[in-house]
C-alpha atoms as a PDB file:
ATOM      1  CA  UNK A   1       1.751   1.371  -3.220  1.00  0.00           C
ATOM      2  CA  UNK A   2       1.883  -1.815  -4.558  1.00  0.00           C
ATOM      3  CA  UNK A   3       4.174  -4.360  -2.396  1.00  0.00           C
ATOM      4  CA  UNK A   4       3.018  -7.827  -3.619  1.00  0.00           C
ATOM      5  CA  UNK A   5       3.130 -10.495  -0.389  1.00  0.00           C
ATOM      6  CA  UNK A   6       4.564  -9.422   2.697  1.00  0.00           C
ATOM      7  CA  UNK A   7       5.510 -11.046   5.736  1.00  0.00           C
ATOM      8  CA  UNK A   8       6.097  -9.143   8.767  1.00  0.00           C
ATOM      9  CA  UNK A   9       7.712 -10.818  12.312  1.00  0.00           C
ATOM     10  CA  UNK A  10       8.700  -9.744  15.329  1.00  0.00           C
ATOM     11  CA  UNK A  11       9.598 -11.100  18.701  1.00  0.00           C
ATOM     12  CA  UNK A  12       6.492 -12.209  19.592  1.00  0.00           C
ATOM     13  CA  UNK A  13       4.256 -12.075  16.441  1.00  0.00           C
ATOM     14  CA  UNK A  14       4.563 -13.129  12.863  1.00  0.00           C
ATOM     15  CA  UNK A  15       2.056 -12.117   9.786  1.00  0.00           C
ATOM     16  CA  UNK A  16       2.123 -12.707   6.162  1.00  0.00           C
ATOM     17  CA  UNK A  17       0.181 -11.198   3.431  1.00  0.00           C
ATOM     18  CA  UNK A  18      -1.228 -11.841  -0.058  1.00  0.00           C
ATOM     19  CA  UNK A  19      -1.862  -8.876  -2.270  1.00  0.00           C
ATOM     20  CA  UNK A  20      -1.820  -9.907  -5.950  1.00  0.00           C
ATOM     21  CA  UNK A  21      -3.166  -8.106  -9.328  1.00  0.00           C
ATOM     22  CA  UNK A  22      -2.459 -11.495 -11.327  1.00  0.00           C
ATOM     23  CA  UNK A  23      -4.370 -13.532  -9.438  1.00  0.00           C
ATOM     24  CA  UNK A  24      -6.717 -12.438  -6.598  1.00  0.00           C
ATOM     25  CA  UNK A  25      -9.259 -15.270  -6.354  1.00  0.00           C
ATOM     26  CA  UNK A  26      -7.674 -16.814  -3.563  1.00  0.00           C
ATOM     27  CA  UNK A  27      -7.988 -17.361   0.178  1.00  0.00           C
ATOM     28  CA  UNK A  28      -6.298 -19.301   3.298  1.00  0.00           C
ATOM     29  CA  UNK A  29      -7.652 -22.401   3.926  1.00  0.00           C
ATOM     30  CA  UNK A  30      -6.854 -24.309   6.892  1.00  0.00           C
ATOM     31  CA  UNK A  31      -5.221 -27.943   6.594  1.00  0.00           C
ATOM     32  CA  UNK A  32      -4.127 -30.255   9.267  1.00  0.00           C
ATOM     33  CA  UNK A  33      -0.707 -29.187  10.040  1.00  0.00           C
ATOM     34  CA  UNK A  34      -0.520 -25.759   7.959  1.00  0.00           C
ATOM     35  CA  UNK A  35      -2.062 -23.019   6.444  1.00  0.00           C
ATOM     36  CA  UNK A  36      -2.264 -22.902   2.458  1.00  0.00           C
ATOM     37  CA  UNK A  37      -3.040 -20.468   0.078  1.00  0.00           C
ATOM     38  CA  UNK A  38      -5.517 -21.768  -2.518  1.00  0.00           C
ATOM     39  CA  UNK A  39      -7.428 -20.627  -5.499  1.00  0.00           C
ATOM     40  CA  UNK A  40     -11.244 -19.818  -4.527  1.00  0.00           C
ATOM     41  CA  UNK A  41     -13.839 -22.367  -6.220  1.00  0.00           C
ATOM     42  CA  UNK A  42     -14.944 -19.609  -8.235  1.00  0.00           C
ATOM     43  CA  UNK A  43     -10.919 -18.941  -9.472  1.00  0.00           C
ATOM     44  CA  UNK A  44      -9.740 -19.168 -13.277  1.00  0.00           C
ATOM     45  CA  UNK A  45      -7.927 -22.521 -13.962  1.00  0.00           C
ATOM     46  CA  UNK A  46      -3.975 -22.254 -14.449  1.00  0.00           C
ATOM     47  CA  UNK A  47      -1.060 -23.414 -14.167  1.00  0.00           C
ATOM     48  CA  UNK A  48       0.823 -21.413 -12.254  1.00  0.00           C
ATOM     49  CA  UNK A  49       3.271 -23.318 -10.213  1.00  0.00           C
ATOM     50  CA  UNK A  50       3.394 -19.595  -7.480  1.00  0.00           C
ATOM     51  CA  UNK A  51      -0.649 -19.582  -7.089  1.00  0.00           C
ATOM     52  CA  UNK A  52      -1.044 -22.160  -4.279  1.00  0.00           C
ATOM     53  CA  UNK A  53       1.411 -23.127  -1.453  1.00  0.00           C
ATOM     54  CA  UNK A  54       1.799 -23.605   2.316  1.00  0.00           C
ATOM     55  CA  UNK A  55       1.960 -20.149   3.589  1.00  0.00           C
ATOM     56  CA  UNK A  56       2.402 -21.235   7.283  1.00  0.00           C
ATOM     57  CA  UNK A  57       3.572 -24.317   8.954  1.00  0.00           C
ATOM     58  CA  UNK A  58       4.802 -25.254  12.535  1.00  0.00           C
ATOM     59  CA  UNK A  59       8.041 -26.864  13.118  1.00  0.00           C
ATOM     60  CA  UNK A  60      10.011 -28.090  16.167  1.00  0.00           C
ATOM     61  CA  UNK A  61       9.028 -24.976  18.064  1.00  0.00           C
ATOM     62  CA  UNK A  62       9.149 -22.561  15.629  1.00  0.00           C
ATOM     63  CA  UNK A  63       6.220 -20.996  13.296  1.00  0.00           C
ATOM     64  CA  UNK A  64       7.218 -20.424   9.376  1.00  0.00           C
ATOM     65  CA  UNK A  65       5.315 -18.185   7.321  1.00  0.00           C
ATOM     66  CA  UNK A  66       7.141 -17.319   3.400  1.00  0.00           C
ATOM     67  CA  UNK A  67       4.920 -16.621   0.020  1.00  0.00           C
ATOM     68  CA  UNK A  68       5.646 -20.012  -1.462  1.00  0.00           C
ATOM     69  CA  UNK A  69       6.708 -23.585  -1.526  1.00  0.00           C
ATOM     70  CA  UNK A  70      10.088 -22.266   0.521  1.00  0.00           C
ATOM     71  CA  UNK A  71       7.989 -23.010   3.622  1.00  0.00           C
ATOM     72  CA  UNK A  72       8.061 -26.561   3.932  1.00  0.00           C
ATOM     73  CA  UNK A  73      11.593 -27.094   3.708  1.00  0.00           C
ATOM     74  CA  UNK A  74      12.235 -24.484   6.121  1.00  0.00           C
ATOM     75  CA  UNK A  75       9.663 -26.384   8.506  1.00  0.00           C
ATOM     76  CA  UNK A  76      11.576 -29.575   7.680  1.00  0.00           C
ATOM     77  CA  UNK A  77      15.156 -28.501   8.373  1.00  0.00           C
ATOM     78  CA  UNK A  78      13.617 -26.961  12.067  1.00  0.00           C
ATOM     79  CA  UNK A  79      12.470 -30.408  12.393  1.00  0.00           C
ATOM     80  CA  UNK A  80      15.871 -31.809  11.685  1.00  0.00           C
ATOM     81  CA  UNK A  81      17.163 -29.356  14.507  1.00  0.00           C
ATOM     82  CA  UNK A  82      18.734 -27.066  11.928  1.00  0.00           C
ATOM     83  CA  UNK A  83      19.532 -22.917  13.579  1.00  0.00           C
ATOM     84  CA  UNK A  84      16.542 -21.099  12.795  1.00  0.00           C
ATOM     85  CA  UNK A  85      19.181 -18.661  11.104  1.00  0.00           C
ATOM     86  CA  UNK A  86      20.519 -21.909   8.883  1.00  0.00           C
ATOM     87  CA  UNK A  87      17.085 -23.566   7.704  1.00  0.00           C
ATOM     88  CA  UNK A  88      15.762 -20.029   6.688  1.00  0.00           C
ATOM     89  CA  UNK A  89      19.128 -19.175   4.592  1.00  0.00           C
ATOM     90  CA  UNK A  90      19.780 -22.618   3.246  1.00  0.00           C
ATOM     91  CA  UNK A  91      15.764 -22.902   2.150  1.00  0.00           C
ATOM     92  CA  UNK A  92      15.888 -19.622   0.061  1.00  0.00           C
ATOM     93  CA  UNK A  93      19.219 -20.023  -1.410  1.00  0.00           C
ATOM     94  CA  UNK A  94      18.472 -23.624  -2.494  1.00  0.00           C
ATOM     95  CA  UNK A  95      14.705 -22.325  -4.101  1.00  0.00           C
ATOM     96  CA  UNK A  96      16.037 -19.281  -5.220  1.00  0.00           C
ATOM     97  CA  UNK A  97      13.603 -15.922  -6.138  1.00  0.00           C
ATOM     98  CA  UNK A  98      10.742 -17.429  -8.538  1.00  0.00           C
ATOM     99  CA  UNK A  99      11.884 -17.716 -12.052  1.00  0.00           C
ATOM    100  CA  UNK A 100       8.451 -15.502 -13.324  1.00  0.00           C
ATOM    101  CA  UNK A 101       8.443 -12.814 -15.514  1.00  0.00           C
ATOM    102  CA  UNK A 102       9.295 -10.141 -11.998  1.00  0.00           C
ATOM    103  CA  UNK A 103      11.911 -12.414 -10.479  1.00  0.00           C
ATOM    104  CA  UNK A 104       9.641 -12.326  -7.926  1.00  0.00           C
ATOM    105  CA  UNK A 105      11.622 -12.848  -4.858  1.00  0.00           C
ATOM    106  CA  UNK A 106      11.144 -15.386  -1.755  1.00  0.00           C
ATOM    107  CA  UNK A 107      10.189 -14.053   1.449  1.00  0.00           C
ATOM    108  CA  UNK A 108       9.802 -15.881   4.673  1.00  0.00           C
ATOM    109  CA  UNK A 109      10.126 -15.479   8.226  1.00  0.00           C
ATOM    110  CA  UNK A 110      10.508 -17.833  11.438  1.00  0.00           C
ATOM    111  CA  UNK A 111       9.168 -16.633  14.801  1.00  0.00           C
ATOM    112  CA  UNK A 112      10.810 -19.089  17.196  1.00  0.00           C
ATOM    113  CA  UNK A 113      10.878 -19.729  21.368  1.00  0.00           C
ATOM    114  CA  UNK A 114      11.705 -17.207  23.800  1.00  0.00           C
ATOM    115  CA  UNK A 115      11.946 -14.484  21.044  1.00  0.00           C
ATOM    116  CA  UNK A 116      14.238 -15.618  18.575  1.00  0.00           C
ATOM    117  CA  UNK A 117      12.903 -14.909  15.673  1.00  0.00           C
ATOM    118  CA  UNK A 118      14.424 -13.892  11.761  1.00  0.00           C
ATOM    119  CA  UNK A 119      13.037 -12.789   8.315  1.00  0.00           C
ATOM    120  CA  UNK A 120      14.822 -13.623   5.123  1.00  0.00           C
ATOM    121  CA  UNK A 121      14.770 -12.666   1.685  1.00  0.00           C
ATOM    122  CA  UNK A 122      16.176 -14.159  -1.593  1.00  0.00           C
ATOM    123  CA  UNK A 123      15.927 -11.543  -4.418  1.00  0.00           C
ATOM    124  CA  UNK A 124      17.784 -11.838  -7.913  1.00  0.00           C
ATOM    125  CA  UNK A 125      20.709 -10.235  -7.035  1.00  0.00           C
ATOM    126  CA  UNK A 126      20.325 -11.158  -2.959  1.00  0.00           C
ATOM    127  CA  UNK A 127      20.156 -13.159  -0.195  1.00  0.00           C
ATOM    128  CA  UNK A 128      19.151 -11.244   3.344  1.00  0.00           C
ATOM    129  CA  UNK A 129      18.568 -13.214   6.513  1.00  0.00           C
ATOM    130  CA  UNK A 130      18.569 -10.542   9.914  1.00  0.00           C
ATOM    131  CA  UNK A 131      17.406 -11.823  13.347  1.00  0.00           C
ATOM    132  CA  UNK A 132      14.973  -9.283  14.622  1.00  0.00           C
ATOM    133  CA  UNK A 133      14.176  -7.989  18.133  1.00  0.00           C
ATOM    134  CA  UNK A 134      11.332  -5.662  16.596  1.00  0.00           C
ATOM    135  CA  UNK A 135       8.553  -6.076  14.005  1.00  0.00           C
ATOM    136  CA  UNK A 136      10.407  -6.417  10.435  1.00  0.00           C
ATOM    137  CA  UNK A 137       8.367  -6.252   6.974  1.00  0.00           C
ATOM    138  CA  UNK A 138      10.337  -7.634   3.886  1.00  0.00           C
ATOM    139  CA  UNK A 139       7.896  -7.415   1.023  1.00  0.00           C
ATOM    140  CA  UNK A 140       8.277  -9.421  -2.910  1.00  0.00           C
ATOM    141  CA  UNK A 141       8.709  -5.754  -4.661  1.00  0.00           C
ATOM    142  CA  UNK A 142       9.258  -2.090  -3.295  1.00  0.00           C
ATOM    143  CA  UNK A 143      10.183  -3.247   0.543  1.00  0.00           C
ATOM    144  CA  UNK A 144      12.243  -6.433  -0.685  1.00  0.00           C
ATOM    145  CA  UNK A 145      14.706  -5.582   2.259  1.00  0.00           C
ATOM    146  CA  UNK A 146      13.790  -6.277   5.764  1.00  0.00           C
ATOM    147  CA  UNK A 147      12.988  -2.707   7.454  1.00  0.00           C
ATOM    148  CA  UNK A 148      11.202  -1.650  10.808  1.00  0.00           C
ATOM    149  CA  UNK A 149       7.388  -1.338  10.779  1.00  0.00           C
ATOM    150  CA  UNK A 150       5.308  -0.192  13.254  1.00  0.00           C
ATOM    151  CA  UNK A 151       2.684  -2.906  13.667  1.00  0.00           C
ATOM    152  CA  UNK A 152      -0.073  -3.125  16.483  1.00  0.00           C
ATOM    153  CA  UNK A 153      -1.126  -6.894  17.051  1.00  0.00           C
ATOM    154  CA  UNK A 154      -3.401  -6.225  19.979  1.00  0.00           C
ATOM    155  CA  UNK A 155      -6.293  -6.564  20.730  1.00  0.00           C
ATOM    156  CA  UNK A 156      -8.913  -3.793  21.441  1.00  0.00           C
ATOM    157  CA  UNK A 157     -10.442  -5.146  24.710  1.00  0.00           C
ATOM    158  CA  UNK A 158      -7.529  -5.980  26.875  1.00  0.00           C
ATOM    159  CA  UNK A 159      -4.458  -4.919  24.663  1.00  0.00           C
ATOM    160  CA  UNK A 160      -3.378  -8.422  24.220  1.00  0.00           C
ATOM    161  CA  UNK A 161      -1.498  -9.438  21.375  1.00  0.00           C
ATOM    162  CA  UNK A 162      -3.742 -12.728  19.384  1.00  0.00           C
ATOM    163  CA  UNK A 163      -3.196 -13.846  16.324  1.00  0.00           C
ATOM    164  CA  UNK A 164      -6.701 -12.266  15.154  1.00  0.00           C
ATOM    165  CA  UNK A 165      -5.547  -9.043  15.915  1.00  0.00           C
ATOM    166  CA  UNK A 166      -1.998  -9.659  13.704  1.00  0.00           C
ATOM    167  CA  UNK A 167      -3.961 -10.798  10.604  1.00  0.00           C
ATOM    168  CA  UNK A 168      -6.265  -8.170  10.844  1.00  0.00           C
ATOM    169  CA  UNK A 169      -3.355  -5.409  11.175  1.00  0.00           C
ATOM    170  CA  UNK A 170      -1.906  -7.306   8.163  1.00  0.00           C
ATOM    171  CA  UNK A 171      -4.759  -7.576   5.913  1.00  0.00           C
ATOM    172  CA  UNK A 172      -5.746  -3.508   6.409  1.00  0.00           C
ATOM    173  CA  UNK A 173      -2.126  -2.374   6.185  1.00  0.00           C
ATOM    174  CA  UNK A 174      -1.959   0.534   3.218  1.00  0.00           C
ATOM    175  CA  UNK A 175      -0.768  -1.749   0.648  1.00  0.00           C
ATOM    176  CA  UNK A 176      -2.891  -2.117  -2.676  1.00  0.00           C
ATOM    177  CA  UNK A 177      -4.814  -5.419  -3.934  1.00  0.00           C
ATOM    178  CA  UNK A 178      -5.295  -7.195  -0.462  1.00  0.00           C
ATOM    179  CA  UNK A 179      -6.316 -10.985  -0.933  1.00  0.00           C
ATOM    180  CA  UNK A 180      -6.426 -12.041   2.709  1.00  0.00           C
ATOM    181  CA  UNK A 181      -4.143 -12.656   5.597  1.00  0.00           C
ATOM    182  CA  UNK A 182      -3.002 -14.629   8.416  1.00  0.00           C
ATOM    183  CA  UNK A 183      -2.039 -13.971  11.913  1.00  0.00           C
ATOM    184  CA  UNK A 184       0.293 -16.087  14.449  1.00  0.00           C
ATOM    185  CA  UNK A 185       1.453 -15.346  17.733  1.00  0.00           C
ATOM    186  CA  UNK A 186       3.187 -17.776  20.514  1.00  0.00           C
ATOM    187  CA  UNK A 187       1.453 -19.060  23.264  1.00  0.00           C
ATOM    188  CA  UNK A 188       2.176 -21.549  26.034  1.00  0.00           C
ATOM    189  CA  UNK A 189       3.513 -24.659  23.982  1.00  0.00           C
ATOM    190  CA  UNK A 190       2.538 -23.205  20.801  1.00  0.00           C
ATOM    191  CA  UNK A 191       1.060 -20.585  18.204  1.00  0.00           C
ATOM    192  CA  UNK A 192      -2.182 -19.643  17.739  1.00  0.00           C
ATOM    193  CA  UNK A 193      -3.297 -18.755  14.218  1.00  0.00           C
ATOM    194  CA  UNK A 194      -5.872 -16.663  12.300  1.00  0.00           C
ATOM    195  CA  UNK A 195      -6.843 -16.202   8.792  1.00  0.00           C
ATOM    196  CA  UNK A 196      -8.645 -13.315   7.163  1.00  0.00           C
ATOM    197  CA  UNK A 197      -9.772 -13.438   3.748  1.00  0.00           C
ATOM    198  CA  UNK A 198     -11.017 -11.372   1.566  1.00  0.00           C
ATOM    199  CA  UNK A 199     -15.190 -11.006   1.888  1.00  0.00           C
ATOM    200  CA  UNK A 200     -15.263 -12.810   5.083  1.00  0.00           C
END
């Protein structure tokens, strides 16, 4: 099944996904305060205003992840002490779903302190923002509702739960055309982050 990006968050984890048949030459390159998606050197040129964008970014506390430019004003309305709730639903209404021939819509999630934590969605005919207390997927197309997903973050070795172990869980997950992934997880006065992409 094709699902496009995904993110997936829970109470103490957070993952997003690319998976993409338009345009798979990309990976996650680290920057100094975020994580962006970015063509490979070896990518076609275009245009495409959807192909690169902040995919994660840290904010006042909170972690963002989304599949598009959505992120950083999300990130800056946390920073402005906006609800987690409010800066998630106020950032995808005022973006709305990508105006590309899908309607592709916006997906983004905020894992925030002591397990508060939501995932929203802004479709075409939409707008879905749910706090979760489990791991939630909400996916661009087929899963583009948030829904329950089993989703095992830790580690082999001592069972912990690292942000390795999320973005490896998210980049083998049984979706088609898998790009690369990153995984973040909350840790004492922060997240930790990792990035899988494809090759490496």
């Amino acid at each position: 099944m094709y699902v496009g990006r995904f993110v997936v968050v829970g109470p103490d984890v957070a993952a997003y996904r690319v998976s993409s048949r338009s345009f798979p030459n990309r990976r996650v390159v680290e920057r100094e305060d975020a994580l962006t998606v970015a063509p490979t050197p070896d990518a076609p040129e275009t245009e495409n205003p959807y192909v690169s964008y902040n995919c994660y970014r840290e904010a006042a506390g909170h972690a963002v992840v989304g599949n598009g430019s959505h992120v950083d004003p999300i990130a800056e309305k946390l920073e402005l002490g906006y609800p987690a709730r409010d800066a998630l639903a106020e950032s995808l209404l005022a973006l709305d779903y990508e105006k590309d021939d899908y309607d592709t819509p916006r997906i983004a999630g905020v894992l925030g302190p002591n397990d508060s934590s939501f995932v929203g969605t802004v479709r075409k005919d939409a707008l879905l923002v749910e706090a979760v207390d489990e791991p939630t997927l909400v996916a661009t197309y087929e899963k583009d509702s948030p829904e329950p997903i089993g989703f095992d973050a830790t580690d082999g070795g001592d069972g912990a739960v690292t942000a390795s172990a999320a973005a490896r869980e998210a980049y083998s997950a049984a979706f088609e055309h898998v790009v690369c992934a990153v995984g973040v997880v909350r840790e004492d006065g922060g997240y930790e982050t990792a990035i899988v992409n494809d090759g490496e």
